[in-house]
Protein backbone atom coordinates (compact mmCIF):
# COMPACT_ATOMS: atom_id res chain seq x y z
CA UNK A 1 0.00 0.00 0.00
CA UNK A 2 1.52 3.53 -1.15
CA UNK A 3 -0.12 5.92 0.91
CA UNK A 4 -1.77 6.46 4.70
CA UNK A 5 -3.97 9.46 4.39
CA UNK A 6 -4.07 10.52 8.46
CA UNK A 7 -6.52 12.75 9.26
CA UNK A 8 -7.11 14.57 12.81
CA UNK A 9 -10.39 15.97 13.96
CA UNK A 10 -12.26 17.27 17.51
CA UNK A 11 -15.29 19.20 17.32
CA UNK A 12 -14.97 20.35 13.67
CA UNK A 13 -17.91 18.36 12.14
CA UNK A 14 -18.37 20.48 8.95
CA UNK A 15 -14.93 20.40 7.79
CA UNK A 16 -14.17 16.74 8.86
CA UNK A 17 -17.08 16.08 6.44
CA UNK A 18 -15.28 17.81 2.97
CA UNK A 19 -12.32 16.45 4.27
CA UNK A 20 -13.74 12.42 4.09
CA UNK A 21 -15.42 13.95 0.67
CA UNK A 22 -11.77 14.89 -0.71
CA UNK A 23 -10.45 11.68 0.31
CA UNK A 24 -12.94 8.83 -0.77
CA UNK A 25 -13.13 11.24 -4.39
CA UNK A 26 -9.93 10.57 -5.09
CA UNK A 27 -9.13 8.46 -8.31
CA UNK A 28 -6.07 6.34 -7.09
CA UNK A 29 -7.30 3.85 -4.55
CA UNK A 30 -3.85 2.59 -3.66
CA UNK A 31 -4.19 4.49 0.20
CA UNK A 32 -5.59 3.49 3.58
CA UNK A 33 -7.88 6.30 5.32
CA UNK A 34 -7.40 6.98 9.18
CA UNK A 35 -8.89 8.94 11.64
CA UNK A 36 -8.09 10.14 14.50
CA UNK A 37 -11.07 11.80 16.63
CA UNK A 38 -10.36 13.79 19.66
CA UNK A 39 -13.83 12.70 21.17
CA UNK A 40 -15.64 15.81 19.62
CA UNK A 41 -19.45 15.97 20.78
CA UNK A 42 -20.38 18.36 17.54
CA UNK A 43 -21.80 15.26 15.78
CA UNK A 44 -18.13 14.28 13.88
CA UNK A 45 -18.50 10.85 15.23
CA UNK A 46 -21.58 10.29 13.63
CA UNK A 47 -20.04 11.76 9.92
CA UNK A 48 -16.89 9.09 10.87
CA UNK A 49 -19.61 6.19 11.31
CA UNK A 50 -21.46 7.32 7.78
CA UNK A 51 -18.33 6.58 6.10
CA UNK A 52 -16.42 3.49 8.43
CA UNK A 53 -16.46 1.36 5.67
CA UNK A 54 -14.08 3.00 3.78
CA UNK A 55 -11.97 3.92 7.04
CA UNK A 56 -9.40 1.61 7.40
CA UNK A 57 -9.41 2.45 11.12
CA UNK A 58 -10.91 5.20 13.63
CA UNK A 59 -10.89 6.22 17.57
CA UNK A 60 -13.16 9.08 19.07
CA UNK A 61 -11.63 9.63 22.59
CA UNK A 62 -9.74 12.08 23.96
CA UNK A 63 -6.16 13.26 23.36
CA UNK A 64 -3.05 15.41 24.97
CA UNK A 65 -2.99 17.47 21.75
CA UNK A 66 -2.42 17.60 18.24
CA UNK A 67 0.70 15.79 17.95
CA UNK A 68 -0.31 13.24 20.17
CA UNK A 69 -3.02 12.73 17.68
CA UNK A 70 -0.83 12.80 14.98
CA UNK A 71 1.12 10.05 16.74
CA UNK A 72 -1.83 7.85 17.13
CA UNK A 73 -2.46 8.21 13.66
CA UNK A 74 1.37 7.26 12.83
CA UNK A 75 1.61 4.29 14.62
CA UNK A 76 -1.74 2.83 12.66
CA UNK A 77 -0.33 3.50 9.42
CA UNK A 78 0.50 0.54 7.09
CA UNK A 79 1.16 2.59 4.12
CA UNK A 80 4.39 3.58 2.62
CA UNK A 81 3.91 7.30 2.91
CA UNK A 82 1.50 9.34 5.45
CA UNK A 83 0.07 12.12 4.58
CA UNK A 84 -1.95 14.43 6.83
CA UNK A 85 -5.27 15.95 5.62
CA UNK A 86 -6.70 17.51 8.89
CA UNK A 87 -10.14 18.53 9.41
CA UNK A 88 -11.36 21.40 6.54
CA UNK A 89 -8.17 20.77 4.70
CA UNK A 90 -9.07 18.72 1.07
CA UNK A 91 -7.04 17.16 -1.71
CA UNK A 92 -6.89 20.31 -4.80
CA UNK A 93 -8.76 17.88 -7.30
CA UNK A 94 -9.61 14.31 -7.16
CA UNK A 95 -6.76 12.79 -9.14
CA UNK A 96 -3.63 13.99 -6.61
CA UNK A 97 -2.17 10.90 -5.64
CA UNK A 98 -2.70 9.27 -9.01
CA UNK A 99 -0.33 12.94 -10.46
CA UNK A 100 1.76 11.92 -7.80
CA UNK A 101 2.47 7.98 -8.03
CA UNK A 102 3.03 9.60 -11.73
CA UNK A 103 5.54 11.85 -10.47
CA UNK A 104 7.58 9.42 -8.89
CA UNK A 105 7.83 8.88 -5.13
CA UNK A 106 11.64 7.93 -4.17
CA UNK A 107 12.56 10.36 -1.49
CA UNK A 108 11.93 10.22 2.24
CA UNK A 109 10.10 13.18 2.04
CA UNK A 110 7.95 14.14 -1.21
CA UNK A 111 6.52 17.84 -1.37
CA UNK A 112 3.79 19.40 -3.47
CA UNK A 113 1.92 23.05 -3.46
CA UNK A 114 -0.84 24.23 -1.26
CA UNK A 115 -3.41 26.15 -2.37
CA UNK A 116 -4.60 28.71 -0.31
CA UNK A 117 -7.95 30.05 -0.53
CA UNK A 118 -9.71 29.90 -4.08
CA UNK A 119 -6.22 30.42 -6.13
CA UNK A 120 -3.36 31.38 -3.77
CA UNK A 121 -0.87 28.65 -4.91
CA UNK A 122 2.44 28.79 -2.50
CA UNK A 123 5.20 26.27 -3.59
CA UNK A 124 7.21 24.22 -1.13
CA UNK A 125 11.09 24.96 -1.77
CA UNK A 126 13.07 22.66 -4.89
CA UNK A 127 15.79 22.27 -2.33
CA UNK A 128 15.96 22.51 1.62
CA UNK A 129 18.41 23.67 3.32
CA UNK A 130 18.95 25.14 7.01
CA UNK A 131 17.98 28.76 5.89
CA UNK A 132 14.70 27.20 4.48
CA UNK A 133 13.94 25.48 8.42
CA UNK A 134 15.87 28.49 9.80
CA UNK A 135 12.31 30.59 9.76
CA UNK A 136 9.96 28.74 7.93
CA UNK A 137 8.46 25.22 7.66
CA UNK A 138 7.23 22.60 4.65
CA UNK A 139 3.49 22.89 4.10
CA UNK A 140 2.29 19.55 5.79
CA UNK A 141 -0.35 19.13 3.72
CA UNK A 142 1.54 19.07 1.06
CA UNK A 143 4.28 16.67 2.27
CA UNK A 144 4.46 12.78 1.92
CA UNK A 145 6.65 11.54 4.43
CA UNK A 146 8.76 8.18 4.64
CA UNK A 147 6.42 6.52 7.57
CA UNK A 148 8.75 4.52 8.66
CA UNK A 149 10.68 7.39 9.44
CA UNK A 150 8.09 8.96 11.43
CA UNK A 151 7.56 5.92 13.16
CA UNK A 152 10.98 5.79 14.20
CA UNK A 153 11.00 9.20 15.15
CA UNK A 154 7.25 10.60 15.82
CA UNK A 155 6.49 13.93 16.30
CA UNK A 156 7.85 15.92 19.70
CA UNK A 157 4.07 15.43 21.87
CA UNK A 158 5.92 18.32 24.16
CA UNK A 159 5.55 21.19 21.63
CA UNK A 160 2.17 22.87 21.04
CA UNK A 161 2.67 24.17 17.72
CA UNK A 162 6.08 23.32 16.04
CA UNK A 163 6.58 19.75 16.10
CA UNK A 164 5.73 19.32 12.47
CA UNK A 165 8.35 21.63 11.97
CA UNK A 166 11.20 20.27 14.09
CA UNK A 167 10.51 16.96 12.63
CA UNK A 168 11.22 18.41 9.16
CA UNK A 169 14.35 20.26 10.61
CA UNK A 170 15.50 17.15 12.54
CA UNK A 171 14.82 15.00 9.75
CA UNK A 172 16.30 16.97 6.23
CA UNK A 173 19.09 18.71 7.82
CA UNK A 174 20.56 16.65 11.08
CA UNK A 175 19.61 13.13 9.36
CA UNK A 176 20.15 14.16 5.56
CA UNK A 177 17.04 12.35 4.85
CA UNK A 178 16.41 13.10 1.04
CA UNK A 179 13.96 15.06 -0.16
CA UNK A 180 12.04 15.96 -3.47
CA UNK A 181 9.78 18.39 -4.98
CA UNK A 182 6.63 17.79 -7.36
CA UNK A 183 4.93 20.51 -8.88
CA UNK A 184 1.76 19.41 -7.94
CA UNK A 185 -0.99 21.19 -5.91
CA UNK A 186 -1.92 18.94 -3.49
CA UNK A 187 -4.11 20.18 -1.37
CA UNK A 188 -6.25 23.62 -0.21
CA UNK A 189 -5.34 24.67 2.98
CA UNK A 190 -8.42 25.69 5.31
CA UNK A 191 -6.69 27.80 7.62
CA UNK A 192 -7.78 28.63 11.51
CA UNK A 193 -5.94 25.94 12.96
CA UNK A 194 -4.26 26.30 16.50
CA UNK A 195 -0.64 26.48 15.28
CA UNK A 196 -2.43 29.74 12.59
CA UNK A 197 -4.10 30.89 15.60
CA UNK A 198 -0.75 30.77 18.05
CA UNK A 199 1.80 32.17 15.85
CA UNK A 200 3.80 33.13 19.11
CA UNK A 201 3.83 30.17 21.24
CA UNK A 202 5.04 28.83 17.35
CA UNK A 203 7.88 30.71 17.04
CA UNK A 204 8.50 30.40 20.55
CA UNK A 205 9.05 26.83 20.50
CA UNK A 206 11.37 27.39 16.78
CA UNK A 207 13.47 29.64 19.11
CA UNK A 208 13.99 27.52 21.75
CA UNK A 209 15.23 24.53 19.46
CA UNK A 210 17.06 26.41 17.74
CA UNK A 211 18.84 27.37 20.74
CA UNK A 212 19.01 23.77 21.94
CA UNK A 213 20.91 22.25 18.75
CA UNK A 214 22.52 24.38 17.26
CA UNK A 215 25.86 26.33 18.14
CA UNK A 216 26.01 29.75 19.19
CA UNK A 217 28.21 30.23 16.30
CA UNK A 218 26.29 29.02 13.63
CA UNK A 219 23.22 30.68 15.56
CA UNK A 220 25.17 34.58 15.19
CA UNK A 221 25.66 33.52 11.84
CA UNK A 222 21.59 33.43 11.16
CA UNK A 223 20.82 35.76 13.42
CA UNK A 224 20.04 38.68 10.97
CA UNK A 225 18.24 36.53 8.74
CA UNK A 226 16.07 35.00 11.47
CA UNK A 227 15.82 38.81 13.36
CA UNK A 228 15.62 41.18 10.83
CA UNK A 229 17.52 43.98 12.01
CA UNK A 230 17.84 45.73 8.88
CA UNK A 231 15.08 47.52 6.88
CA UNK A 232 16.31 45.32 3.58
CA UNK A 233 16.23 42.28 5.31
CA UNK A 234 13.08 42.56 6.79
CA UNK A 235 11.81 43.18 3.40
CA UNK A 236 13.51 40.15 1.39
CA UNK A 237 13.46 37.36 4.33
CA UNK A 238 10.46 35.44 2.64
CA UNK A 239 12.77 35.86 -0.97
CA UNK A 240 13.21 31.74 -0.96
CA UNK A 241 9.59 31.56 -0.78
CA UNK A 242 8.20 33.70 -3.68
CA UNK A 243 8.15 33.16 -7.27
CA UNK A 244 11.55 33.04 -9.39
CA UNK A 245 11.28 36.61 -11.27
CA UNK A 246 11.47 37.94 -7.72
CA UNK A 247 14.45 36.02 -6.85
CA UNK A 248 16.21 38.00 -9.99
CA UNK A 249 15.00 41.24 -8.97
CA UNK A 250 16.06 40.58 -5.04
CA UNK A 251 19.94 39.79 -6.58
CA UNK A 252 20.07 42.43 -8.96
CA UNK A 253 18.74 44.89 -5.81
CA UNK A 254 21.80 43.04 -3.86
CA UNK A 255 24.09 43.80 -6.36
CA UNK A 256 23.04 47.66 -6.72
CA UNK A 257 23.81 48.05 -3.12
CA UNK A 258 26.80 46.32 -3.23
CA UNK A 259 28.39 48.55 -5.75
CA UNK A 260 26.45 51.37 -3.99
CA UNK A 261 28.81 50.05 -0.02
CA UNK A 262 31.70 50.66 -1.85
CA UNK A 263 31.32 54.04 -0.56
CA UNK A 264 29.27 53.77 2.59
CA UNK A 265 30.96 50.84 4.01
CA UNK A 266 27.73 49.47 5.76
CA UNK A 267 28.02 46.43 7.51
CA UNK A 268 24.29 44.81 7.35
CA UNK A 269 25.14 45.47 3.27
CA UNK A 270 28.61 43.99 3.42
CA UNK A 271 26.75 40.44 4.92
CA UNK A 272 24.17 40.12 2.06
């Protein structure tokens, strides 16, 4: 079996129902569905029952959070990838993982595009690196993941918000597990979840990793990157993230004020 499609729920009955709807529509049936319920009382056990038949497997009872959820979900998967497809969240169109078996599926981790909203389209990054888990994170939604790999290593239950993402760092950059990107919009992102909702216990919890593993010297060497102390930086941190004629225009700007330092000798331009 290629693919575990997890999917965690509590008390979000509407969206858990077009989630199920994205899942059982799509056209490759080479996947096991699981659900993971966080004993909601809104009536999502009753959509889960409506549809057991094509759930592989199911629980409704409570939880310690999302990642412990996400771990319950882990250790029931059978497939060769997991991918998680929370409650609201949907597959882009019903033929995803048949453009993605087609794409090939080699790497540890395998990342598509998001879609946010009716036509926002956001790419996951053609190569990772530590600046690309230095401030941001991979679009899980988007991401098929190894599961043995995150059954060897499951997801930190300690963090609130950014275990997903120190998975991903832990994983790519301290493992070298490999990685691949498909240009293929995988899912639309519903939005409104606690980690959207918390942005500051997030970043929090990045901070204090970050602090944890790495050294302080290769931490002063991202700190203006991660920080932002300058008005240009500020301004071009999210440059990995947006579309390729911006990348030109953000080197050509470097350049300028490159040629532009050798008369002010500024530092913060000097470290571009």
């Amino acid at each position: 079996m290629k693919f575990s499609i997890i999917t965690i729920n509590y008390n979000e009955a509407t969206g858990l129902g077009r989630t199920i709807g994205s899942v059982l529509n799509q056209s490759c049936a080479d996947y096991e569905y699981i659900v993971i319920d966080g004993g909601s009382t809104d009536g999502s056990v009753d959509i889960i029952r409506q549809h057991a038949d094509k759930i592989a497997h199911w629980v409704s009872e409570p939880d310690r959070g999302i990642y412990h959820a996400m771990n319950k979900g882990i250790k029931a998967a059978r497939g060769e990838y997991c991918i998680f497809m929370n409650s609201g969240d949907t597959f882009y169109s019903a033929t995803v993982l048949e453009q993605v078996l087609r794409g090939g599926l080699e790497a540890d981790v395998v990342c598509g595009d998001i879609c946010f909203g009716q036509s926002n389209i956001c790419a996951n990054p053609d190569h990772v690196t530590m600046k690309t888990l230095y401030k941001h994170t991979l679009y899980h939604q988007a991401s098929f993941i190894r599961t043995a790999l995150l059954q060897a290593e499951p997801y930190d239950e300690t963090m609130r918000s950014a275990a997903d993402w120190k998975w991903f760092l832990h994983a790519l950059v301290f493992s070298n597990a490999t990685y691949a990107h498909l240009p293929v919009t995988i899912a639309t992102f519903e939005g409104g979840g606690f980690s959207e909702r918390q942005r500051a216990v997030g970043q929090q919890e990045v901070e204090a990793e970050l602090r944890r593993c790495l050294p302080p010297r290769v931490l002063d060497d991202y700190e203006d990157y991660c920080v932002g102390t300058t008005p240009f930086r500020r301004m071009m941190n999210g440059v990995e993230l947006v579309p390729t004629l911006c990348r030109v225009i953000f080197r050509l700007d470097v350049l300028v004020l490159k040629l532009l330092n050798l008369k002010w000798k500024a530092e913060w331009i000097r470290r571009l």
